[in-house]
Protein backbone atom coordinates (compact mmCIF):
# COMPACT_ATOMS: atom_id res chain seq x y z
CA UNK A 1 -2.89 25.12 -50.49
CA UNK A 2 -6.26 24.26 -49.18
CA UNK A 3 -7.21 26.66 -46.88
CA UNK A 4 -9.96 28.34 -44.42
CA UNK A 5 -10.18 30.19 -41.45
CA UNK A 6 -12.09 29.45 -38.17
CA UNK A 7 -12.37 29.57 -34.79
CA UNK A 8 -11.30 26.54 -32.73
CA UNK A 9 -13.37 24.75 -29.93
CA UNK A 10 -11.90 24.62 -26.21
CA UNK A 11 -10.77 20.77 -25.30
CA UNK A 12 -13.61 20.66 -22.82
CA UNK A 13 -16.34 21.34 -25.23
CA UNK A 14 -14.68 18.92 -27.76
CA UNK A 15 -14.78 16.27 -25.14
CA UNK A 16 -19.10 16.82 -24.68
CA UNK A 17 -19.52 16.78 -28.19
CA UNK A 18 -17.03 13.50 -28.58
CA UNK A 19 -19.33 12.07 -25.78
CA UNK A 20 -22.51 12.90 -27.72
CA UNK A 21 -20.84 11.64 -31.26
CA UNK A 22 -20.12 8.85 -29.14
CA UNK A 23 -23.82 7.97 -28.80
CA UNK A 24 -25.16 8.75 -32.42
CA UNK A 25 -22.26 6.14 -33.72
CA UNK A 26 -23.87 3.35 -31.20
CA UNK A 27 -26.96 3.99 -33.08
CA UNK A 28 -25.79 4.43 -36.81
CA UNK A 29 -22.64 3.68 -37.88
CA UNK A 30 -22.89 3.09 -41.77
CA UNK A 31 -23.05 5.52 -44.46
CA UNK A 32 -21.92 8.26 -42.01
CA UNK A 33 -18.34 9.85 -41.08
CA UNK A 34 -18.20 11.78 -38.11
CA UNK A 35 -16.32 14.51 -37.38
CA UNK A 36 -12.82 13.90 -35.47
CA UNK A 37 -12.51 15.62 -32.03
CA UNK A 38 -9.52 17.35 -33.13
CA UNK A 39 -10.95 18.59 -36.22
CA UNK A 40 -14.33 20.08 -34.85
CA UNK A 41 -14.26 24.13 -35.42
CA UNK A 42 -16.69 26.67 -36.28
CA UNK A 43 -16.07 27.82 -39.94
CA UNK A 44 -15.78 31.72 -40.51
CA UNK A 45 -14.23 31.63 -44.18
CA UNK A 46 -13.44 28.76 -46.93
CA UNK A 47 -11.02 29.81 -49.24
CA UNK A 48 -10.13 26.84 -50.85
CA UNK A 49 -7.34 25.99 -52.74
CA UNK A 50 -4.99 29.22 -53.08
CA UNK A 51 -1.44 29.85 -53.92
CA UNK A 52 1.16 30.43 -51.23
CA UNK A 53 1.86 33.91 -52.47
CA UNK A 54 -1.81 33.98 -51.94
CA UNK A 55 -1.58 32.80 -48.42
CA UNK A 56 0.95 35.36 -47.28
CA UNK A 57 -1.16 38.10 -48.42
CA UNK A 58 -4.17 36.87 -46.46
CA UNK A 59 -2.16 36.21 -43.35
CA UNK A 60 -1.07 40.17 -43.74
CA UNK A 61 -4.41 41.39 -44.05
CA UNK A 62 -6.11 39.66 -41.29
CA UNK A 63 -3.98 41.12 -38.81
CA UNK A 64 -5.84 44.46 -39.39
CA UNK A 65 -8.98 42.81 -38.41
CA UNK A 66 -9.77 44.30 -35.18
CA UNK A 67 -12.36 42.71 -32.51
CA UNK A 68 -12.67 42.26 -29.04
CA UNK A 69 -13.38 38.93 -27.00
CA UNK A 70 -16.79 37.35 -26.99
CA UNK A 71 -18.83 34.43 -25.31
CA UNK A 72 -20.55 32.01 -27.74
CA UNK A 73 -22.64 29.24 -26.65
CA UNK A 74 -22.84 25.86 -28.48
CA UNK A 75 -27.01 24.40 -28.42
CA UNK A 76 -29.35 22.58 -30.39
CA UNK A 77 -29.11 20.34 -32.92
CA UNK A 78 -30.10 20.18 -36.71
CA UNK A 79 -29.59 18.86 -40.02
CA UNK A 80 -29.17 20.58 -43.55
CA UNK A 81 -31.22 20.73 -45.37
CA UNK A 82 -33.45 19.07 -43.14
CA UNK A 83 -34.19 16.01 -40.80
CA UNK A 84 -36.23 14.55 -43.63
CA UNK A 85 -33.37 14.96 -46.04
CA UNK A 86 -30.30 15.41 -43.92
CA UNK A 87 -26.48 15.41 -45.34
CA UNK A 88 -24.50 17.06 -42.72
CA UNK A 89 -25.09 16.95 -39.21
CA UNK A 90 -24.45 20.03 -36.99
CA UNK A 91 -24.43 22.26 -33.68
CA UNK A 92 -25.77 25.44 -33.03
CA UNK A 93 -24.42 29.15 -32.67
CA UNK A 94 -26.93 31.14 -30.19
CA UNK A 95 -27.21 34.51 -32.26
CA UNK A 96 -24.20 36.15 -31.19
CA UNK A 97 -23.80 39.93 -32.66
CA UNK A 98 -20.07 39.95 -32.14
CA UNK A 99 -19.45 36.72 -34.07
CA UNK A 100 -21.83 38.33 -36.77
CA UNK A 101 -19.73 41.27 -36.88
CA UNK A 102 -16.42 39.39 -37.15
CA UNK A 103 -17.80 37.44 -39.94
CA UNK A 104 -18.74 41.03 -42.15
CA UNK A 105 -15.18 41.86 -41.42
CA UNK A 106 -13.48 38.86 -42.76
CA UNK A 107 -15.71 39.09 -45.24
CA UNK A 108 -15.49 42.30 -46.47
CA UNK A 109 -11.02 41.52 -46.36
CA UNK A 110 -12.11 38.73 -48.13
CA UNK A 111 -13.49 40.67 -51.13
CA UNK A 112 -11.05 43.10 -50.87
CA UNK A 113 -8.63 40.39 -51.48
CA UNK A 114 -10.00 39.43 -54.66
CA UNK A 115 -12.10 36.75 -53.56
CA UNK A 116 -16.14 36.00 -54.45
CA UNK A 117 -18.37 37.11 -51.97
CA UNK A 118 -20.67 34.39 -49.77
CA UNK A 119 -23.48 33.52 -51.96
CA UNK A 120 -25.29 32.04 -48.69
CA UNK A 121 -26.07 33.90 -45.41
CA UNK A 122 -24.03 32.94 -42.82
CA UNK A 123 -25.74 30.51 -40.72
CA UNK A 124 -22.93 29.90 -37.55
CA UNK A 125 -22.63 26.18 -37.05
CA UNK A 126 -20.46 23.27 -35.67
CA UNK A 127 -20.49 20.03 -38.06
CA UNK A 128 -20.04 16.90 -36.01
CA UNK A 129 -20.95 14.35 -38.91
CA UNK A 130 -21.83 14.00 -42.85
CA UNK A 131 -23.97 11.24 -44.24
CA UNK A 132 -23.55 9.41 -47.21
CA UNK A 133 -27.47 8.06 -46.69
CA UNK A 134 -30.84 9.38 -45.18
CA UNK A 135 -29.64 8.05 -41.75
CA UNK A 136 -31.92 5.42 -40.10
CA UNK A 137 -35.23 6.32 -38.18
CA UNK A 138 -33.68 5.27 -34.76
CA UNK A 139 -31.36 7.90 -34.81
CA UNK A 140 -33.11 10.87 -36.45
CA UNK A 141 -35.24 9.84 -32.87
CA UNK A 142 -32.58 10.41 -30.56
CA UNK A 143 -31.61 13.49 -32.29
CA UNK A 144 -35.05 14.97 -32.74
CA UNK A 145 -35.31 14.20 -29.16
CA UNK A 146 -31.87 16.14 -28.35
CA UNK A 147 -33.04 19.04 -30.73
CA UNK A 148 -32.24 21.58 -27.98
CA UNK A 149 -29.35 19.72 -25.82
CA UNK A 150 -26.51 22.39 -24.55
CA UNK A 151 -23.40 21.84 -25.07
CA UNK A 152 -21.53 24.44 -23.24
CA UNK A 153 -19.87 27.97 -23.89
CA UNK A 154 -16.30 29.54 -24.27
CA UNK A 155 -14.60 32.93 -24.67
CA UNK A 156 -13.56 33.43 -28.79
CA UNK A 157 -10.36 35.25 -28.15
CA UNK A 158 -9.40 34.35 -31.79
CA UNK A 159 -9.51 32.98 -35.09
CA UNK A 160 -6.98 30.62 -37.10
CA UNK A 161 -6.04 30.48 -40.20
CA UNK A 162 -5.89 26.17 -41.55
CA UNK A 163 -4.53 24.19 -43.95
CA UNK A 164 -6.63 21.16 -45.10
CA UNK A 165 -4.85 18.08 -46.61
CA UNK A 166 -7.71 15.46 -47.66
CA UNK A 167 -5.96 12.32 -47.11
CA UNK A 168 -8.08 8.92 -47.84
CA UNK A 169 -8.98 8.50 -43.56
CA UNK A 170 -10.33 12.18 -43.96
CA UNK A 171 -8.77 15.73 -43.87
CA UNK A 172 -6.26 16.59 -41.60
CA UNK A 173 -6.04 20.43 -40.74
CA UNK A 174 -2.92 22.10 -39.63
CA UNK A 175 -2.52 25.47 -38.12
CA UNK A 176 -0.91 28.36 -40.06
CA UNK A 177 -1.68 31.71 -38.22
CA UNK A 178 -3.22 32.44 -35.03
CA UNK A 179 -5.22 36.23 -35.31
CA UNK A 180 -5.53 37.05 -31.47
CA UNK A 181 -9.03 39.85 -30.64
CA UNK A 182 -7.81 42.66 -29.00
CA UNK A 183 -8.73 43.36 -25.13
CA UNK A 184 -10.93 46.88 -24.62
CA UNK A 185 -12.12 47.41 -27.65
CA UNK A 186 -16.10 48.02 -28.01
CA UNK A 187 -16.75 47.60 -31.69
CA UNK A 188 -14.52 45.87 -34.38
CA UNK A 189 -13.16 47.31 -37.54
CA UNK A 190 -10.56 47.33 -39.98
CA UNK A 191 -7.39 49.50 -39.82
């Protein structure tokens, strides 16, 4: 199984991005697959493709990751690596210490689970598109131009473990376990 874990985007906030995905497709189309509304999700952990035995183990483990509620706001706009060179298309994370934390402790169940460590720094981000070419001029424009657009904000009150099939029309992710923060707490951990 394909799998990752993440932390889903409210229906509301899906619907501004859709609407702003909306406009970048009237301007480039080609050479460029945008993200489906129903896929869109910040990315805490990518496992890929693990056993089922595998699976159970992580669902077990995450349980113990303790961590209360938090507010994270979606703004700004960017490319990686670049404007000048961009492949993948994305939203912003404002610096949020909670969702920092969170990450460390998947992270750290992660290794403890006998998986390889993040070789990157984690760099919170919603992709909305990937493109296959430098996209035209037109449309690094409008996006240059909405470098710091707002998108909204939401209460995290959890994170979800997926399952990604890659089918030929894209990947199509499917819920396996729902890890609920806990109310009251002041500083996550591990139990």
């Amino acid at each position: 199984m394909r799998i990752f874990l993440a932390i889903d985007i409210p229906q509301n906030l899906k619907k501004e991005i859709k609407k702003f995905i909306s406009e970048c497709y009237k301007i480039e189309n080609r050479n460029i697959k945008y993200v489906e509304e129903e896929n869109l999700h910040i990315t805490l952990k990518f496992f890929g493709e693990v056993e089922k035995e595998k699976v159970k183990e992580i669902q077990n483990s995450f349980f113990r990751v303790k961590q209360p509620n938090f507010r994270l706001k979606l703004s700004k706009i960017g490319c990686f690596p670049d404007f000048n060179r961009a492949k993948v298309l994305w939203i912003g994370i404002e610096d949020s210490k909670e969702l920092s934390n969170l990450f460390n402790l998947i992270e750290k169940q992660s290794i403890n689970l006998g998986f390889k460590p993040e070789e990157r720094d984690f760099k919170p981000h919603l992709t909305i598109a990937r493109f296959k070419t430098q996209p035209n001029s037109n449309l690094i424009n409008f996006l240059t131009d909405n470098i710091k657009k707002e998108f909204g904000e939401f209460c995290a009150d959890k994170f979800i473990l997926y399952e990604s099939k890659l089918t030929p029309h894209g990947p199509i992710y499917s819920k396996i376990q729902e890890f609920f923060f806990e109310q009251g707490e002041t500083n996550g951990g591990v139990q």
